[in-house]
PDB file of N, CA and C in Angstrom:
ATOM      1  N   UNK A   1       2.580   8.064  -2.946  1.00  0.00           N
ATOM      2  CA  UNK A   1       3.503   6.960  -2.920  1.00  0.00           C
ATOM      3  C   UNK A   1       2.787   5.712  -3.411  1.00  0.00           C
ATOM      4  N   UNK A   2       3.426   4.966  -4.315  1.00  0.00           N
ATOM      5  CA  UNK A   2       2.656   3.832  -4.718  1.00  0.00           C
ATOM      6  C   UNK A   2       3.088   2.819  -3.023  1.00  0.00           C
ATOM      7  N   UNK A   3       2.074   1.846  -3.051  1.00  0.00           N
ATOM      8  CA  UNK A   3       2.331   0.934  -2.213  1.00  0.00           C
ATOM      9  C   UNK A   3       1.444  -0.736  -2.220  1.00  0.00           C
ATOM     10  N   UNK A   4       2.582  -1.879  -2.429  1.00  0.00           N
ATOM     11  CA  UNK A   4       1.973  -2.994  -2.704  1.00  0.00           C
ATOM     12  C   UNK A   4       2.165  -3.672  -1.588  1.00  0.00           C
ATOM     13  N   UNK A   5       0.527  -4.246  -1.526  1.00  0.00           N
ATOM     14  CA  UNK A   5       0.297  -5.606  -0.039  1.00  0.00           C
ATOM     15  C   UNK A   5      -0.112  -6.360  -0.770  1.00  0.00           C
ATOM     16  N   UNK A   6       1.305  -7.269   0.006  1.00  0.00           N
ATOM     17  CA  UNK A   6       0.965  -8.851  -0.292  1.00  0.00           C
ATOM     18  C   UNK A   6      -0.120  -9.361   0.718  1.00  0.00           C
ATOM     19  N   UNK A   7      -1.107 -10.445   0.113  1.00  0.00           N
ATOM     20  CA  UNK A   7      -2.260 -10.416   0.566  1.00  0.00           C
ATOM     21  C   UNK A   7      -1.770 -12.262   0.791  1.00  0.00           C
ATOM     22  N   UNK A   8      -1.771 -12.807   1.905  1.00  0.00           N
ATOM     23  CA  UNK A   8      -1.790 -14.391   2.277  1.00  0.00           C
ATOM     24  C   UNK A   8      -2.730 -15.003   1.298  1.00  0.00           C
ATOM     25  N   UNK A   9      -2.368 -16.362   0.962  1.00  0.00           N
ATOM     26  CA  UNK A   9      -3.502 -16.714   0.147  1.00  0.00           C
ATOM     27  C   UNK A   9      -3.722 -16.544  -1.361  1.00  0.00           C
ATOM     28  N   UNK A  10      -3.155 -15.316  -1.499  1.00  0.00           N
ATOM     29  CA  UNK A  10      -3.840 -15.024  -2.712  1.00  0.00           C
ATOM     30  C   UNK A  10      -2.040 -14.768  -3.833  1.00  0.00           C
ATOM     31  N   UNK A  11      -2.905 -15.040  -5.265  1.00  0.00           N
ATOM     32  CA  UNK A  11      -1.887 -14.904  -5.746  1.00  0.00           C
ATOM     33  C   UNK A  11      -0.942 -13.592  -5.947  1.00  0.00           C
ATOM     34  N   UNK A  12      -1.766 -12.563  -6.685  1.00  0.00           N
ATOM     35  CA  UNK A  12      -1.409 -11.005  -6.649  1.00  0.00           C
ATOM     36  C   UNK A  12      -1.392 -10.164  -5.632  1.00  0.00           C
ATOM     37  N   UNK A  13      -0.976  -9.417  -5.832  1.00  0.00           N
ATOM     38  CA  UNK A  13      -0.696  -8.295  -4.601  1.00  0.00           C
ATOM     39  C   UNK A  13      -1.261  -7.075  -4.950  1.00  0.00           C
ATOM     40  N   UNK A  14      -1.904  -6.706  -4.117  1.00  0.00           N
ATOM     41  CA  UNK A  14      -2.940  -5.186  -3.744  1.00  0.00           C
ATOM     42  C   UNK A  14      -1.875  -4.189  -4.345  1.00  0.00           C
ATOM     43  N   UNK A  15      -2.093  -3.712  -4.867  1.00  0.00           N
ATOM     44  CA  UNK A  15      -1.483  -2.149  -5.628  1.00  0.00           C
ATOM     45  C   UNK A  15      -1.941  -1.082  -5.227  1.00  0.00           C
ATOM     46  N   UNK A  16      -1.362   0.232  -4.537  1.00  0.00           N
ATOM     47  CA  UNK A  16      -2.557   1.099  -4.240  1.00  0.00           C
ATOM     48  C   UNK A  16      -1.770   2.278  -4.291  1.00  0.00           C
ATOM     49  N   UNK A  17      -1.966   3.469  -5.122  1.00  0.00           N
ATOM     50  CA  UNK A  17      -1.439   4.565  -5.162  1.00  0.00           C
ATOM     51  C   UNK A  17      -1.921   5.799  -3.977  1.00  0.00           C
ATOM     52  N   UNK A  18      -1.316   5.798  -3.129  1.00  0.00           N
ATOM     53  CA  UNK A  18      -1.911   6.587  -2.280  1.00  0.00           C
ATOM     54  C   UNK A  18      -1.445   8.223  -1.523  1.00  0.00           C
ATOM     55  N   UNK A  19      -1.834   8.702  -0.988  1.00  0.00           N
ATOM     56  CA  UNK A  19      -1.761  10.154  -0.752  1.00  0.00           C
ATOM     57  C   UNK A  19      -1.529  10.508   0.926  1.00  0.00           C
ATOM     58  N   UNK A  20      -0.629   9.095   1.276  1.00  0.00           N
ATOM     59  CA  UNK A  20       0.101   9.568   2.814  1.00  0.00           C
ATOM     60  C   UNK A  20       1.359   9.712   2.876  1.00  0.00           C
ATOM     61  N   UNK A  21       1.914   9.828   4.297  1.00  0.00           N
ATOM     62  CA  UNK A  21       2.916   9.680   4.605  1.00  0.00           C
ATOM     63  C   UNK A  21       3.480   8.591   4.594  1.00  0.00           C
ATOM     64  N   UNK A  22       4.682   8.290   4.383  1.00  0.00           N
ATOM     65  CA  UNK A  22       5.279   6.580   5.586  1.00  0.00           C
ATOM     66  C   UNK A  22       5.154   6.025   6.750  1.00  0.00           C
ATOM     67  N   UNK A  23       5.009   7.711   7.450  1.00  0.00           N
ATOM     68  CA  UNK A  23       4.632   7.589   8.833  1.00  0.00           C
ATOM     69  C   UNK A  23       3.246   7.280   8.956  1.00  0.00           C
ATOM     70  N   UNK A  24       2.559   7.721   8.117  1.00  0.00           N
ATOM     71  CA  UNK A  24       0.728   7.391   8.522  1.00  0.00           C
ATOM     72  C   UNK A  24       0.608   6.236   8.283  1.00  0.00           C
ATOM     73  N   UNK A  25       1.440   5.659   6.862  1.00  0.00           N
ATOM     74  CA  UNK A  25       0.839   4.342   6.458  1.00  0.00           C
ATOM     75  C   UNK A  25       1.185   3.533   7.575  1.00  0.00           C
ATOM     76  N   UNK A  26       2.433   3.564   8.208  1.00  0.00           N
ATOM     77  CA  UNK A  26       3.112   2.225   8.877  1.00  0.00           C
ATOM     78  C   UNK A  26       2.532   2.606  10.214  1.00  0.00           C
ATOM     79  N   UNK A  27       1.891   3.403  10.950  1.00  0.00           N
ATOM     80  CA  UNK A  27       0.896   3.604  12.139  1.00  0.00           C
ATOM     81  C   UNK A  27      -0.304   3.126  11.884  1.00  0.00           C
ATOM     82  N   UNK A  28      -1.046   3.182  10.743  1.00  0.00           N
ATOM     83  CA  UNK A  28      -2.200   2.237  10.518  1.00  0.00           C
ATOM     84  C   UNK A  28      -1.910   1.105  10.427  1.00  0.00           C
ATOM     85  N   UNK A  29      -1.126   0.333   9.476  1.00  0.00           N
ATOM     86  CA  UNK A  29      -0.678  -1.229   9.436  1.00  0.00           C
ATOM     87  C   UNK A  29      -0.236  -0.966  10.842  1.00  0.00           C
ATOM     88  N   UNK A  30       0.605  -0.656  11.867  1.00  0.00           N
ATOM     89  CA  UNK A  30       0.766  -1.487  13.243  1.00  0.00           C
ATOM     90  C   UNK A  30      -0.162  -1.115  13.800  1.00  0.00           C
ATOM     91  N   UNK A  31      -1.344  -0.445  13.980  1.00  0.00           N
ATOM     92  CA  UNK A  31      -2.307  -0.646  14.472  1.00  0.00           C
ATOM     93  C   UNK A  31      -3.385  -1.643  14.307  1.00  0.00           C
ATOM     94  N   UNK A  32      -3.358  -1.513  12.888  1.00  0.00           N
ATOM     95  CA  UNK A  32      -4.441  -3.018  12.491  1.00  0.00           C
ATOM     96  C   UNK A  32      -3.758  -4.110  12.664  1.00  0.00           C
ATOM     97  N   UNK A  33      -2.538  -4.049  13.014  1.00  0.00           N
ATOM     98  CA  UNK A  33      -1.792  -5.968  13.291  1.00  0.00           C
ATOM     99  C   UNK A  33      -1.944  -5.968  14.659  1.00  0.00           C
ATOM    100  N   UNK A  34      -1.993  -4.901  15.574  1.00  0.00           N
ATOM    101  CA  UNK A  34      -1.931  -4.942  17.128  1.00  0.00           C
ATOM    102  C   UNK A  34      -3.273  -5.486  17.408  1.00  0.00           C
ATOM    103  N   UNK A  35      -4.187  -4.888  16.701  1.00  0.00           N
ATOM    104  CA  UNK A  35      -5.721  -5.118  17.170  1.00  0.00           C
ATOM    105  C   UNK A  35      -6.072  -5.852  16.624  1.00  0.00           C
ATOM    106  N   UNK A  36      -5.659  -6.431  15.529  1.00  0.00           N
ATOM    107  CA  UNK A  36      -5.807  -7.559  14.992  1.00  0.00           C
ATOM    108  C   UNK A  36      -7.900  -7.418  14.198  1.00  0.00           C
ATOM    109  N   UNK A  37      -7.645  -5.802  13.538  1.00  0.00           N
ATOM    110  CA  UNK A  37      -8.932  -5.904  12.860  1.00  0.00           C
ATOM    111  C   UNK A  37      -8.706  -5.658  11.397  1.00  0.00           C
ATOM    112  N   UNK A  38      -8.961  -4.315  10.782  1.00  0.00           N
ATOM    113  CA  UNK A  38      -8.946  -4.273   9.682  1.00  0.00           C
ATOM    114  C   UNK A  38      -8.104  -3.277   9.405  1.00  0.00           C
ATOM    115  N   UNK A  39      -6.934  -3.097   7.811  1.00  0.00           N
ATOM    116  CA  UNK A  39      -6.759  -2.332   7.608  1.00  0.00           C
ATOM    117  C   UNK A  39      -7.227  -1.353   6.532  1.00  0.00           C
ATOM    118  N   UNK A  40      -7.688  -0.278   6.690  1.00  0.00           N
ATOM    119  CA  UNK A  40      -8.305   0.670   5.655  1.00  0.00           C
ATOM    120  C   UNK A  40      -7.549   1.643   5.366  1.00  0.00           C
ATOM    121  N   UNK A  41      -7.645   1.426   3.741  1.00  0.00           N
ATOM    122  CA  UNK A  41      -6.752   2.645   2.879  1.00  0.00           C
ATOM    123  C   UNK A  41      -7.850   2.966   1.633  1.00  0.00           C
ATOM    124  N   UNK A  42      -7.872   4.544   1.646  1.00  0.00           N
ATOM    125  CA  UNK A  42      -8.488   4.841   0.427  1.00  0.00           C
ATOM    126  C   UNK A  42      -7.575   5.750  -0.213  1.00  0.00           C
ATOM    127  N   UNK A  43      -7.281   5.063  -1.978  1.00  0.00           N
ATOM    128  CA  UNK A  43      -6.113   5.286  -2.561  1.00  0.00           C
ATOM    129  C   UNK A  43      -6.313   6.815  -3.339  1.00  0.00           C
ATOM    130  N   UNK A  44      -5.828   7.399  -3.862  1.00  0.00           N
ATOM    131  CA  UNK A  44      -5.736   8.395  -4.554  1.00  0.00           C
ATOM    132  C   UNK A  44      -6.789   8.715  -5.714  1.00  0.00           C
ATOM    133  N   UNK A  45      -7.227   7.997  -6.027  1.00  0.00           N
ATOM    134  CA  UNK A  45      -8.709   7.642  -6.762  1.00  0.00           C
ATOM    135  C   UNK A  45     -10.122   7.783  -5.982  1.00  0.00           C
ATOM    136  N   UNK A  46      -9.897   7.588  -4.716  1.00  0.00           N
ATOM    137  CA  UNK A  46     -10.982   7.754  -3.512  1.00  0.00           C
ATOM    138  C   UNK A  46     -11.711   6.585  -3.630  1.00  0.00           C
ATOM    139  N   UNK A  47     -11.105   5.218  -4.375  1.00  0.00           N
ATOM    140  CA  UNK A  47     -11.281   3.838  -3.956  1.00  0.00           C
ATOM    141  C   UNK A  47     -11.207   3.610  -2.708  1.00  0.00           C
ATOM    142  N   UNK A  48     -11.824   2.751  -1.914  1.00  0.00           N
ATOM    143  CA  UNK A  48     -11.201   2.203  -0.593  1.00  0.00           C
ATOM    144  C   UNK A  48     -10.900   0.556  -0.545  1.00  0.00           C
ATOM    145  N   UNK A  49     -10.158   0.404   0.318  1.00  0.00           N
ATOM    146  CA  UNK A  49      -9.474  -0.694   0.289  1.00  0.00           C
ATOM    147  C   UNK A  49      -9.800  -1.362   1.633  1.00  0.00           C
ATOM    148  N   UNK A  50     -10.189  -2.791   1.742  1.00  0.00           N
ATOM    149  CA  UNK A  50     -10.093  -3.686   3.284  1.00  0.00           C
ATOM    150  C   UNK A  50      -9.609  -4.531   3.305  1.00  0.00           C
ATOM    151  N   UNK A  51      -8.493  -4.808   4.443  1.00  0.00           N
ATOM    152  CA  UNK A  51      -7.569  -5.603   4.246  1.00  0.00           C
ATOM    153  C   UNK A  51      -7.551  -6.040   5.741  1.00  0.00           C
ATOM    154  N   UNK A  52      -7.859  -7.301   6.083  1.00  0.00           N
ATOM    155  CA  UNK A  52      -8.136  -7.968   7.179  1.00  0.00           C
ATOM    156  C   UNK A  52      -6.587  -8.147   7.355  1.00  0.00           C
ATOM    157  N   UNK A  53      -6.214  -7.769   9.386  1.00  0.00           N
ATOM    158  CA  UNK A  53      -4.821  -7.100   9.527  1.00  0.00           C
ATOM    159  C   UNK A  53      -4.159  -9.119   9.630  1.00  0.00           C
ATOM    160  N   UNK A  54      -4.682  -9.911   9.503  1.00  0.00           N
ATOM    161  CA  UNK A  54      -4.470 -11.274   9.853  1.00  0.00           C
ATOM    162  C   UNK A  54      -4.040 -11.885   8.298  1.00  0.00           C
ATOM    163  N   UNK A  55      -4.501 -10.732   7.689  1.00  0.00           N
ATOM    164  CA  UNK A  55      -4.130 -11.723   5.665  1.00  0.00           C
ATOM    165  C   UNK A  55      -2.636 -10.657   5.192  1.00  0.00           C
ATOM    166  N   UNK A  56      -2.080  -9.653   6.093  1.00  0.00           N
ATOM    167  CA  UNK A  56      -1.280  -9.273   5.523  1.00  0.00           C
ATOM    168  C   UNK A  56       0.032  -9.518   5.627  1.00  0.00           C
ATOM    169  N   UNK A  57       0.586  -9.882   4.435  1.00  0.00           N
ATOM    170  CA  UNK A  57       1.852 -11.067   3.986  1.00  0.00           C
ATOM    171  C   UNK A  57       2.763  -9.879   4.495  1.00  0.00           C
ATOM    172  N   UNK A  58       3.027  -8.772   3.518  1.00  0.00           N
ATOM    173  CA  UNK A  58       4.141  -8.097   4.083  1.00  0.00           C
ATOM    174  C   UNK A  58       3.159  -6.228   3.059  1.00  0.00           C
ATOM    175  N   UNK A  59       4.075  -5.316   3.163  1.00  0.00           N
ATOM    176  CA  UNK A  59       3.905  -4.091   2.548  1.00  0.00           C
ATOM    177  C   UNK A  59       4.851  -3.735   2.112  1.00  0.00           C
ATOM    178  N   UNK A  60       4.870  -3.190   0.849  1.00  0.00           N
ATOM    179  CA  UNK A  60       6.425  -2.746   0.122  1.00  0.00           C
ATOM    180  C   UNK A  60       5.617  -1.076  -0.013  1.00  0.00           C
ATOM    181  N   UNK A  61       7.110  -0.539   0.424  1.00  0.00           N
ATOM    182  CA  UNK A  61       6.000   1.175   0.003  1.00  0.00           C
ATOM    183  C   UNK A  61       7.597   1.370  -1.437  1.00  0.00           C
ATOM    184  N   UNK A  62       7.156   2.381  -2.288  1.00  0.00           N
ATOM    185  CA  UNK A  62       8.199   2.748  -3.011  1.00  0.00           C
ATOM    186  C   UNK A  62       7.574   4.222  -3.536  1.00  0.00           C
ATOM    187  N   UNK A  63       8.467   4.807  -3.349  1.00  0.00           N
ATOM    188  CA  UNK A  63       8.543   6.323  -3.181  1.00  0.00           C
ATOM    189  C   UNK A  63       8.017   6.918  -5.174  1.00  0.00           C
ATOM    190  N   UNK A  64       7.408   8.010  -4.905  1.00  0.00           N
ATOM    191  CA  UNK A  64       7.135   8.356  -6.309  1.00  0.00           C
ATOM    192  C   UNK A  64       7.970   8.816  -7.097  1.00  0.00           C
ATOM    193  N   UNK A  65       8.428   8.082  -8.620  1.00  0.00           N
ATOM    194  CA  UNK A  65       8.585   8.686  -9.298  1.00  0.00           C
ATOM    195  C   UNK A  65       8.681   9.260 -10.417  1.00  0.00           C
ATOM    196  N   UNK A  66       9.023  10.542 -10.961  1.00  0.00           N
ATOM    197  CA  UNK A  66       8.448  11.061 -11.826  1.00  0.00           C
ATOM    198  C   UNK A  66       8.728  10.388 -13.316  1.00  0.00           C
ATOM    199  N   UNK A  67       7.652   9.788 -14.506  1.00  0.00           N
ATOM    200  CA  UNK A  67       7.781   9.074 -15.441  1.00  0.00           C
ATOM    201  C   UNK A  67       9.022   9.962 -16.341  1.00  0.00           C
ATOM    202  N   UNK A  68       9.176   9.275 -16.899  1.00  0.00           N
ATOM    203  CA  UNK A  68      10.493   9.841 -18.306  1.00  0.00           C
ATOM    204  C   UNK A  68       9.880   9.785 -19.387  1.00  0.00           C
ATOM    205  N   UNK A  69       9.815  10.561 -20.068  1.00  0.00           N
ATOM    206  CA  UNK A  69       9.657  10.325 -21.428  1.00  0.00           C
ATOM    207  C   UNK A  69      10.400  10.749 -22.642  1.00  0.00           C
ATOM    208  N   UNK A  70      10.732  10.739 -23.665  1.00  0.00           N
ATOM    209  CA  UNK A  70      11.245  10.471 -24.678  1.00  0.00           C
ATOM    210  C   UNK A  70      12.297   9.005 -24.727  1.00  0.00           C
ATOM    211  N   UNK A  71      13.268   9.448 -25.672  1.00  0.00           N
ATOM    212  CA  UNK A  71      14.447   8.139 -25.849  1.00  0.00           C
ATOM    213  C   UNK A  71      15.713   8.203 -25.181  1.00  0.00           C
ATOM    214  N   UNK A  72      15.725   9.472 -23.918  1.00  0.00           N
ATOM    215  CA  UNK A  72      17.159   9.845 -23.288  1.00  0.00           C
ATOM    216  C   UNK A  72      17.684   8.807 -22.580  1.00  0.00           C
ATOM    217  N   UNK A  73      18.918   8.323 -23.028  1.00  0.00           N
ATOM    218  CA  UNK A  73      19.207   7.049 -21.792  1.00  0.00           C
ATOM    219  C   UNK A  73      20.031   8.012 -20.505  1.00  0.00           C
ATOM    220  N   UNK A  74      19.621   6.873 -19.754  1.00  0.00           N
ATOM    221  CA  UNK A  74      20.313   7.619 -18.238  1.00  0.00           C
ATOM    222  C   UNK A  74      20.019   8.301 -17.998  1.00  0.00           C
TER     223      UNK A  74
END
């Protein structure tokens, strides 16, 4: 699922293609806002990501999908 955090502060937003659930992602983000430490995601690339749970603006998740290619409309 791709998924973008808006980061306080900053202009762009974290992009991160990753390899969970909805349910995993949104149990880690309310855990790192409860405890108020960090949130860690390592994306599909096996990048990792830290995201202090106090800088996060909001999370958009959007579901995968599959590219199109040629000129077919619709």
């Amino acid at each position: 699922m791709n998924v973008s955090i808006g980061i306080r502060g900053a202009a762009r937003e974290l992009q991160l293609e990753l390899d969970l659930t909805e349910e995993e992602l949104f149990s880690r983000v309310e855990a790192a806002t409860k405890e108020g430490g960090l949130l860690t995601l390592v994306d599909s690339k096996g990048q990792q990501a830290l995201v202090p749970a106090e800088a996060i603006g909001f999370v958009l998740v959007a579901p995968d999908t599959p590219r199109r290619v040629g000129f077919a409309l619709g």
